[in-house]
Protein backbone atom coordinates (compact mmCIF):
# COMPACT_ATOMS: atom_id res chain seq x y z
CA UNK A 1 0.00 0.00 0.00
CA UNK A 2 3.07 2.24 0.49
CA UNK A 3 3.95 1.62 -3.14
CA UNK A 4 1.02 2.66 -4.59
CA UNK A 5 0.75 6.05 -2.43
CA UNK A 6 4.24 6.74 -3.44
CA UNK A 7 3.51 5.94 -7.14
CA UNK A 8 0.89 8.09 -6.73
CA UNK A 9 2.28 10.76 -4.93
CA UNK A 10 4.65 10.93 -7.63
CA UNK A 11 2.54 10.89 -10.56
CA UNK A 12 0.83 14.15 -8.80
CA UNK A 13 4.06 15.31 -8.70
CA UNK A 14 5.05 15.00 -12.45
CA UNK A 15 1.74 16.14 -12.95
CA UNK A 16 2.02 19.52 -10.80
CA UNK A 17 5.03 20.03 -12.11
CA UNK A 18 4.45 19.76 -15.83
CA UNK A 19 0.92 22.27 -14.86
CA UNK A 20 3.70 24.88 -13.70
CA UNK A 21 6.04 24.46 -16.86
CA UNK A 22 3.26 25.39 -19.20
CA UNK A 23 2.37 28.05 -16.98
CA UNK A 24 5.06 30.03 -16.17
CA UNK A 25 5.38 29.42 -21.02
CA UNK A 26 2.37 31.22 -20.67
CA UNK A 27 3.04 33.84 -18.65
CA UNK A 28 6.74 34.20 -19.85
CA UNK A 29 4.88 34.23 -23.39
CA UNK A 30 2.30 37.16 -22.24
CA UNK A 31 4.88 39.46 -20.52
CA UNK A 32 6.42 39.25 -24.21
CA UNK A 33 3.68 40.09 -26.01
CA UNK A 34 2.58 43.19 -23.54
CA UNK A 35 6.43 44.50 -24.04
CA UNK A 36 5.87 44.04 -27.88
CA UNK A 37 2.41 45.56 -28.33
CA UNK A 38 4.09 48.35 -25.73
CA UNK A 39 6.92 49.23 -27.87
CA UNK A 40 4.73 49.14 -30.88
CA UNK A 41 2.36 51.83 -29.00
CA UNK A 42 5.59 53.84 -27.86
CA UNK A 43 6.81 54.29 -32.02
CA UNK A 44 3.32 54.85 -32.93
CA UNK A 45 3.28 57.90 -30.84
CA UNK A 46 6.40 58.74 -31.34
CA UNK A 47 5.81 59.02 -35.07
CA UNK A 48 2.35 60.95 -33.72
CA UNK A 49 4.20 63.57 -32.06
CA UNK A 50 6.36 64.36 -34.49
CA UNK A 51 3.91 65.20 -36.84
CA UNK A 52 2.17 67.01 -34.77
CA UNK A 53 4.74 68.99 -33.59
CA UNK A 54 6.63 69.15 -37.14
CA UNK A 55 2.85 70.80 -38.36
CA UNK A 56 2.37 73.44 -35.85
């Protein structure tokens, strides 16, 4: 009976840990999409205010 709460206890394990690993993909993968779309916004208005400035 040991065996088989140890087996399990491990396969909860592998489990939990392969939950995290995606994760901590996703979030690494949403923190680089927020820094992309950020950077995009930051040229955008960049390009904005020079315009706007250049015109008046």
């Amino acid at each position: 009976m040991d065996t088989l709460d140890n087996t399990l206890t491990t396969s909860q394990i592998s489990i939990l840990n392969t939950i995290i690993a995606r994760v901590q993909s996703k979030i690494l993968s949403i923190g680089y999409h927020l820094v992309f779309i950020k950077s995009k916004i930051k040229k955008r208005l960049k390009i904005i205010s020079r315009i706007f400035f250049f015109n008046f």
